[in-house]
Structure formats: structure tokens, C-alpha cells
Protein backbone atom coordinates (compact mmCIF):
# COMPACT_ATOMS: atom_id res chain seq x y z
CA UNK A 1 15.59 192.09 225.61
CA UNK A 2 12.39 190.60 227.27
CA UNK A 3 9.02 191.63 225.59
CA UNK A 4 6.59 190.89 227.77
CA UNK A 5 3.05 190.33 226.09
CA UNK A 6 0.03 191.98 227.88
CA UNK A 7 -3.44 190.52 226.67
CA UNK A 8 -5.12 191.36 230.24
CA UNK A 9 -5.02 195.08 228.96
CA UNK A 10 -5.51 194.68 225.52
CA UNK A 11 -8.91 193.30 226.18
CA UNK A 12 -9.99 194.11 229.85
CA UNK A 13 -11.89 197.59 228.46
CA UNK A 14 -13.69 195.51 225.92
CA UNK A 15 -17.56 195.27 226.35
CA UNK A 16 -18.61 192.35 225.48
CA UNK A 17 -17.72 189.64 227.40
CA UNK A 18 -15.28 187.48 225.39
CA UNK A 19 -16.01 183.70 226.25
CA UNK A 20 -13.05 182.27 229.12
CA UNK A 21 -13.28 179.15 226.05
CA UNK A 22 -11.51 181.95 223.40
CA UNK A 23 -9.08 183.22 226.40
CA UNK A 24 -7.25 179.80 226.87
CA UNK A 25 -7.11 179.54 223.16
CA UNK A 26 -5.49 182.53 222.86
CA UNK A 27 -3.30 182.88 225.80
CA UNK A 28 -2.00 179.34 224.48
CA UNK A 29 -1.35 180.29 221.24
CA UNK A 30 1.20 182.92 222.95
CA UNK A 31 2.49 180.65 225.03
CA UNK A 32 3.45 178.04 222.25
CA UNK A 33 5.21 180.95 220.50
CA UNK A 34 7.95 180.90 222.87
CA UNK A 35 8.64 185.08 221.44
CA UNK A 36 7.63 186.06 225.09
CA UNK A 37 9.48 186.29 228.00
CA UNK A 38 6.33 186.99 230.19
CA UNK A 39 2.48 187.06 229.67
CA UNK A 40 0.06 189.56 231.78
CA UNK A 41 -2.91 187.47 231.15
CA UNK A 42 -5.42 187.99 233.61
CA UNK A 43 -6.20 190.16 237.16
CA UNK A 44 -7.54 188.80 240.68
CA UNK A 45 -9.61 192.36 241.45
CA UNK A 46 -13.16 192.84 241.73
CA UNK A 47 -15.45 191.50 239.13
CA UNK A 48 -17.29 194.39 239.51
CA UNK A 49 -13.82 196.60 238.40
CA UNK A 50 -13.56 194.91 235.75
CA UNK A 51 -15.88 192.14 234.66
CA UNK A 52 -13.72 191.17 231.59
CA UNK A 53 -11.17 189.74 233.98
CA UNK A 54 -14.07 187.59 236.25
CA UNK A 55 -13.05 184.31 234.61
CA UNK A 56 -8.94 184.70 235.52
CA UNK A 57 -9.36 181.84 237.24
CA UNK A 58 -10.38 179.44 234.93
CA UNK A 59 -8.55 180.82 232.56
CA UNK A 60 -4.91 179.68 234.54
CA UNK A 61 -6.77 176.17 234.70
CA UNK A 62 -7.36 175.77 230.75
CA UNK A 63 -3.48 177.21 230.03
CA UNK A 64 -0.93 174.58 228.28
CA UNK A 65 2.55 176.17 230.48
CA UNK A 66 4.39 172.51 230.19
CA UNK A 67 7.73 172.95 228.00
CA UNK A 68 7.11 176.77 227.39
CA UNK A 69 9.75 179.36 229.16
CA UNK A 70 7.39 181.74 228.78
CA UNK A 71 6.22 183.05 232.53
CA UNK A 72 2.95 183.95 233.61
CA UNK A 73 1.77 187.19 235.33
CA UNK A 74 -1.58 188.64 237.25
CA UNK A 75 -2.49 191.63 238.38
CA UNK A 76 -3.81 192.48 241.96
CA UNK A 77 -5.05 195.64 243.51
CA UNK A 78 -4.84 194.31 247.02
CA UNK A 79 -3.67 191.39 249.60
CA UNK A 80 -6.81 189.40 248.94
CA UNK A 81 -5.53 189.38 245.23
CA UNK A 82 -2.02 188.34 246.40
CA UNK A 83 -3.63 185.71 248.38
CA UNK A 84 -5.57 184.07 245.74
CA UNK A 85 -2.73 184.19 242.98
CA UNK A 86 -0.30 182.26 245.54
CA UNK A 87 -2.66 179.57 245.08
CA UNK A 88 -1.09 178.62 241.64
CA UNK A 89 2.09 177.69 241.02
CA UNK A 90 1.66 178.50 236.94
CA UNK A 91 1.67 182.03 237.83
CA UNK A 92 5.46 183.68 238.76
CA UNK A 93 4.71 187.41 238.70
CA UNK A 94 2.19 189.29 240.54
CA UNK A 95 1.74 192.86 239.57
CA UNK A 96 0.47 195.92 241.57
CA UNK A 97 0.08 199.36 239.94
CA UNK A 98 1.90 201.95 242.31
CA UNK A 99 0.75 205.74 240.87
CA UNK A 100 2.53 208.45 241.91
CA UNK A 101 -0.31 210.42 241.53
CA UNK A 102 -2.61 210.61 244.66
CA UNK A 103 -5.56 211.27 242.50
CA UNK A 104 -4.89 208.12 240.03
CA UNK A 105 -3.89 205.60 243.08
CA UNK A 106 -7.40 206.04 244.53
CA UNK A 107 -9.69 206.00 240.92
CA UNK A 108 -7.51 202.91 240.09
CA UNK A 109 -7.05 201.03 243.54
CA UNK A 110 -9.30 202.39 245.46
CA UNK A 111 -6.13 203.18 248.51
CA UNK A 112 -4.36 206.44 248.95
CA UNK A 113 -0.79 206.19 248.10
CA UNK A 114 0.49 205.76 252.06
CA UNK A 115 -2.11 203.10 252.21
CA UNK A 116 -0.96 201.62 249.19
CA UNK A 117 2.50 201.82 250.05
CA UNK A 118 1.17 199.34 253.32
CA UNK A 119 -0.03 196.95 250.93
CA UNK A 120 2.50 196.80 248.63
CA UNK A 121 4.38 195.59 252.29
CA UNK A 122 1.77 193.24 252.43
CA UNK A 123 2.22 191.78 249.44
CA UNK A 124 5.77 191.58 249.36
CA UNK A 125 5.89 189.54 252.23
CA UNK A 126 3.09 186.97 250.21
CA UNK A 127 5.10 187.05 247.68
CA UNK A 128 8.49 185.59 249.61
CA UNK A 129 6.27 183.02 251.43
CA UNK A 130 5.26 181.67 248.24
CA UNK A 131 8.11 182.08 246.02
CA UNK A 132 6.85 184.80 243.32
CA UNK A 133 8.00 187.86 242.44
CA UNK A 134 6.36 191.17 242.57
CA UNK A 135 6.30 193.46 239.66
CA UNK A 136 5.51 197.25 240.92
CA UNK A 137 3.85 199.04 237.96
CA UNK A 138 4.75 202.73 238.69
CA UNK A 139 1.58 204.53 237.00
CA UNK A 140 1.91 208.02 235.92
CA UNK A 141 5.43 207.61 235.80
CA UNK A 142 5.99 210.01 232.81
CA UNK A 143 3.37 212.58 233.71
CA UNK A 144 0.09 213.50 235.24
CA UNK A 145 -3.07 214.55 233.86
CA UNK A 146 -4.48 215.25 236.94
CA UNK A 147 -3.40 218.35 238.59
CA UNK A 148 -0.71 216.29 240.85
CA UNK A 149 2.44 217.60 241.02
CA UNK A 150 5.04 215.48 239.00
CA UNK A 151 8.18 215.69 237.43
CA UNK A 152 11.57 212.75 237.25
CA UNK A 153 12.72 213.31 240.34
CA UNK A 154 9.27 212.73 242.15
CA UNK A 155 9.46 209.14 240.49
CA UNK A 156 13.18 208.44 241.36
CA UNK A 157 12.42 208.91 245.11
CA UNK A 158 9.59 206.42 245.20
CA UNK A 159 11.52 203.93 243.57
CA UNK A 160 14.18 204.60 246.49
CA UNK A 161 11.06 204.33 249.25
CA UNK A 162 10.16 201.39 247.75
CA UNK A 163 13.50 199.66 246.92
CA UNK A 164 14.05 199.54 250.34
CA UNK A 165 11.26 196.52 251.14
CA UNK A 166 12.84 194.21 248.95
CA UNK A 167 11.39 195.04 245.67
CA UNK A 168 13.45 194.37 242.35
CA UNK A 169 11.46 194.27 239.55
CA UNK A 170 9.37 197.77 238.66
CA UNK A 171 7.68 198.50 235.23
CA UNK A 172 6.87 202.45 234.58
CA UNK A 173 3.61 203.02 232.73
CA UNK A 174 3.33 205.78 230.56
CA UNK A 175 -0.44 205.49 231.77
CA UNK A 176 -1.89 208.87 229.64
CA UNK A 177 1.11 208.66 226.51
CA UNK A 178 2.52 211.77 227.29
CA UNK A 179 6.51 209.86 227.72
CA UNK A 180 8.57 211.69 225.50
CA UNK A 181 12.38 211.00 224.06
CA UNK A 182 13.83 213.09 226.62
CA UNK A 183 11.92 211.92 229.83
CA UNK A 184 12.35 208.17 228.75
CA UNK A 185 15.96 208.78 228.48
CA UNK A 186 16.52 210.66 231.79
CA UNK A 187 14.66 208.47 234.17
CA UNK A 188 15.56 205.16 232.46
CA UNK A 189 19.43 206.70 232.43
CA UNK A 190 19.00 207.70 236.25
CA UNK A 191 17.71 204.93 237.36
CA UNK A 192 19.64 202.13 235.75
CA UNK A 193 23.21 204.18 236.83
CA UNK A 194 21.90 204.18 240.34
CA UNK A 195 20.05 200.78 240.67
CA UNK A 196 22.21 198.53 238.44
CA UNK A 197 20.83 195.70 241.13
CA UNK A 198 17.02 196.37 240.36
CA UNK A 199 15.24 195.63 236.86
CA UNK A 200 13.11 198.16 235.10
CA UNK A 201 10.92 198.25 232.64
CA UNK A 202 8.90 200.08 230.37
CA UNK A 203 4.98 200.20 229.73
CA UNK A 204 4.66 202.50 226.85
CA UNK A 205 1.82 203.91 225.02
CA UNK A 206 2.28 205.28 221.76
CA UNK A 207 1.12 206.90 218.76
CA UNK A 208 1.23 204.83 215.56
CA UNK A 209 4.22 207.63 214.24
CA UNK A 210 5.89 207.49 217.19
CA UNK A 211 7.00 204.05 218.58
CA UNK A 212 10.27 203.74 217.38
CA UNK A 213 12.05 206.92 218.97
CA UNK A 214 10.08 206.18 222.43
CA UNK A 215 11.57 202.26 221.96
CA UNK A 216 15.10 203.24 221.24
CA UNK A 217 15.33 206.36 223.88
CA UNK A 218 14.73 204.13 226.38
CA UNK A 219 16.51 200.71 224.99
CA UNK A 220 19.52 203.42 224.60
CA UNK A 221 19.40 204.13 228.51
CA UNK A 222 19.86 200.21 229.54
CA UNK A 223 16.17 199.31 229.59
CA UNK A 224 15.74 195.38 228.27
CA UNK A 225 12.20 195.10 229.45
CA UNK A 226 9.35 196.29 227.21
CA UNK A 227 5.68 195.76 227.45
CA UNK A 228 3.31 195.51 224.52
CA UNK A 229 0.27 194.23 223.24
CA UNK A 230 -0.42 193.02 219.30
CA UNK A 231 -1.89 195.74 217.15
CA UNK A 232 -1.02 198.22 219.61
CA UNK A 233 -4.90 197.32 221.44
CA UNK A 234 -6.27 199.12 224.14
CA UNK A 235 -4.36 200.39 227.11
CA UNK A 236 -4.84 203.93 227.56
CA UNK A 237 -8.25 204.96 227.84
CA UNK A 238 -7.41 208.45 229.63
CA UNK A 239 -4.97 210.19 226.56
CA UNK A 240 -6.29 212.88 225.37
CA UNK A 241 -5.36 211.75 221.69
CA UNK A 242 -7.69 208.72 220.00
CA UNK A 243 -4.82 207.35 218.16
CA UNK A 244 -3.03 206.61 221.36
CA UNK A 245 -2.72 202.92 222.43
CA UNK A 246 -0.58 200.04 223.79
CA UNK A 247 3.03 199.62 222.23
CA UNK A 248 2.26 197.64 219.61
CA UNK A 249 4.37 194.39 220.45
CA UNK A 250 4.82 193.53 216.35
CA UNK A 251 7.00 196.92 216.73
CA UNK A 252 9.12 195.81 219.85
CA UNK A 253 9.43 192.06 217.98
CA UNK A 254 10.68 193.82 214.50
CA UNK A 255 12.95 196.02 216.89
CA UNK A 256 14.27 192.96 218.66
CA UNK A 257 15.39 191.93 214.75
CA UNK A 258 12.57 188.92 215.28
CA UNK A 259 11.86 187.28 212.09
CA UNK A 260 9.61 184.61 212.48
CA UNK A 261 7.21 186.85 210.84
CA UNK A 262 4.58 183.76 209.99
CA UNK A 263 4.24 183.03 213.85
CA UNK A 264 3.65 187.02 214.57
CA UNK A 265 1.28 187.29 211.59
CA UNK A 266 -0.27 184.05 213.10
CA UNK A 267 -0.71 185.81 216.41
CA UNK A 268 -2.04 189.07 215.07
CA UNK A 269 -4.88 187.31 213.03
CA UNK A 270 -5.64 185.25 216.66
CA UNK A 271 -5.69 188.52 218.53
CA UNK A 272 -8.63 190.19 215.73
CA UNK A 273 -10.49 186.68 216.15
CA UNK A 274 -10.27 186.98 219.95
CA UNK A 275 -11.71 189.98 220.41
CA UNK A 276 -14.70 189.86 216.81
């Protein structure tokens, strides 16, 4: 089971600008915990997007990654992006947020979805010149708040489209926490029966009562890949209930039967002094 630890959205809707100093400080703090199989620690997209993520590049130059396994990933919104994370060799994963809603795909990337389907070409083919791998983020890939038209099957034909330019690794975001049991089940169940080849993975959001059954329905379909960020922080600023956030990743560690409970604890107290 990899967890992959996600920082970059934990903290990328926070106000106040939280010093790139604190960042590296955290980010290695993670990284010396070796309890991560990936980190999403930063995004190469506009500063003007999202000025908590203007300092990504100094960040990657302040981060310890000598004798951790733990793999680094960035997210990008375009080629420019793709260009400027094949720059460093710390970084393995890029990630690009796919939506299968039209209406999402241009508030969050600023591309309809057949332009964005061009660039995730584009971006592919950076990718194999410099030896990373794309992650494909499919947003609104349990639901739509929107008006878009959605349901499983809509989902299981883009990942077809897009299987087809070489991509192997893709991540569906629960972007509004509307996944339930039974859609977690069916589309991680469909898709890991069809595409034993590919990996998938989940980016839930959750309710504090309701982590558990989301984790196991799809852990229970063949998903091993499972985003989260400590104390459950940020994530999903578009549900239409408060108490919806990130999967807390203190859940998905006591799920994985971790028990180095001081280095978690450790982390969690990092995290609050992070973002205070």
C-alpha cells in the first residue's frame, strides 16, 4: 500500500504566505520519515493561481532527498510546467489534473478538455525525454457539482482515451466528497479487472465519520495507492459540507497497521506549526 503524502494541497488555499524557510523544514521532516511512498510538495503554475506555491522552486533546492525512498512529485497545469519540472532530477512524478467535467477543466486549468487532452500529449512526451512519470489526476471522478453530465462509465472511457498515449499511473479525485462505498467500489473494481497493467489511485475527501468505509471500499477493489494529507487539511474547497476535507493520512497510516505512532504524532505537531 503506497500513501502518498500531499502538503502542496494541504496548504496551497492558505492565506498567508507561509515562509519557503518553514516549507523545507517541513517537507524534510516527511521525507526523513521514510512512512511515504511519494510527496506532492509543490506546483510549477502561475503565481498568480496560486501564490502559496510561488516559492516551489526553492523549495526542491532546500530538500534533504539523499538516502530517503521517498519520491517527489509537482503539479503542472501546462507544458511550460512540464518544462520547468524536467529541470530537476529530485522530482520523479509530474502531475496534471484531467476533469471530466468541461466546466471544472477550464475554472481549474484554464483549457477545455480536447485542449487538455493535447497537452496531456505534450507532456507525456516531456515526460519520456526526461525520464519521469506522469501522474493523471482524474478530477470529478466520483461526481459533478456542476451541471455536467457524469456517471462511472463516463470516467472508464477517458481512462481508455487516455491509456492509449502511454499513460500508467492515474489518481481519481473525489474533488467535491461526494465518492460513496458503492461508486468507489465499482470504478476501482472496473478498472483494476480491465487495466491490471495500469496503476490507480485514490484522492479521497472525507468526512471525519466517514473515512474508514470510503478507505476499505476501495482498498477491497485492488486499489494500493491512497492520497492524504495530516489532520485531514484542506483539499476541497467546493463541498457543499464544512466538515469535508483531505483524507486524513494518520487514518490511511493506522489502516496500513503503521505503528510508529511517535514519528506520526511528530509529524502532526510539525504540520499545526507549519501552517500557525
Amino acid at each position: 500500500m503506497k500513501i502518498i503524502e500531499c502538503p502542496r494541497d494541504a496548504i496551497q488555499g492558505i492565506k498567508h504566505f507561509i515562509s519557503t524557510e518553514k516549507k523545507i523544514e517541513y517537507i524534510n521532516q516527511l521525507l526523513a520519515s521514510r512512512l511515504f511512498d511519494t510527496i506532492d510538495f509543490g506546483s510549477f503554475v502561475s503565481p498568480k493561481a496560486i501564490p502559496q506555491m510561488a516559492d516551489t522552486s526553492q523549495v526542491i533546492a532546500g530538500l534533504d532527498t539523499h538516502g530517503s525512498d521517498t519520491k517527489l512529485l509537482a503539479i503542472i497545469a501546462n507544458e511550460r510546467g512540464a518544462q520547468e519540472v524536467a529541470q530537476y532530477e529530485a522530482i520523479t512524478y509530474l502531475g496534471y489534473p484531467f476533469s471530466v467535467s468541461e466546466t471544472f477543466q477550464l475554472r481549474n486549468t484554464n483549457a477545455t478538455i480536447a485542449e487538455s487532452l493535447e497537452r496531456v500529449k505534450a507532456i507525456q512526451e516531456i515526460c519520456a525525454k526526461n525520464n519521469k512519470q506522469l501522474v493523471t489526476y482524474i478530477s470529478m471522478g466520483f461526481g459533478n457539482p456542476y451541471g455536467d453530465e457524469w456517471n462511472a462509465e463516463i470516467v472508464l472511457e477517458w481512462i481508455q482515451k487516455l491509456k492509449t498515449l502511454g499513460l500508467k499511473i492515474f489518481s481519481l479525485s473525489d474533488t467535491v466528497g461526494v465518492a460513496n462505498p458503492e461508486t468507489i467500489s465499482y470504478l476501482f473494481g472496473n478498472l483494476n479487472l480491465h487495466y491490471p497493467e495500469l496503476e490507480f489511485g485514490a484522492h479521497l475527501h472525507t468526512t471525519p465519520e466517514a473515512w474508514k468505509e470510503k478507505i476499505e471500499s476501495a482498498y477491497d477493489a485492488g486499489c494500493r495507492r491512497f492520497d492524504g494529507a495530516l489532520l485531514g487539511y484542506g483539499g476541497c474547497p467546493m463541498a457543499a459540507d464544512e466538515l469535508v476535507g483531505n483524507m486524513p493520512t494518520e487514518n490511511l497510516l493506522n489502516f496500513k497497521s503503521e505503528t510508529d505512532y511517535n514519528s506520526i504524532n511528530s509529524l502532526k505537531l510539525a504540520f499545526q506549526n507549519l501552517i500557525n
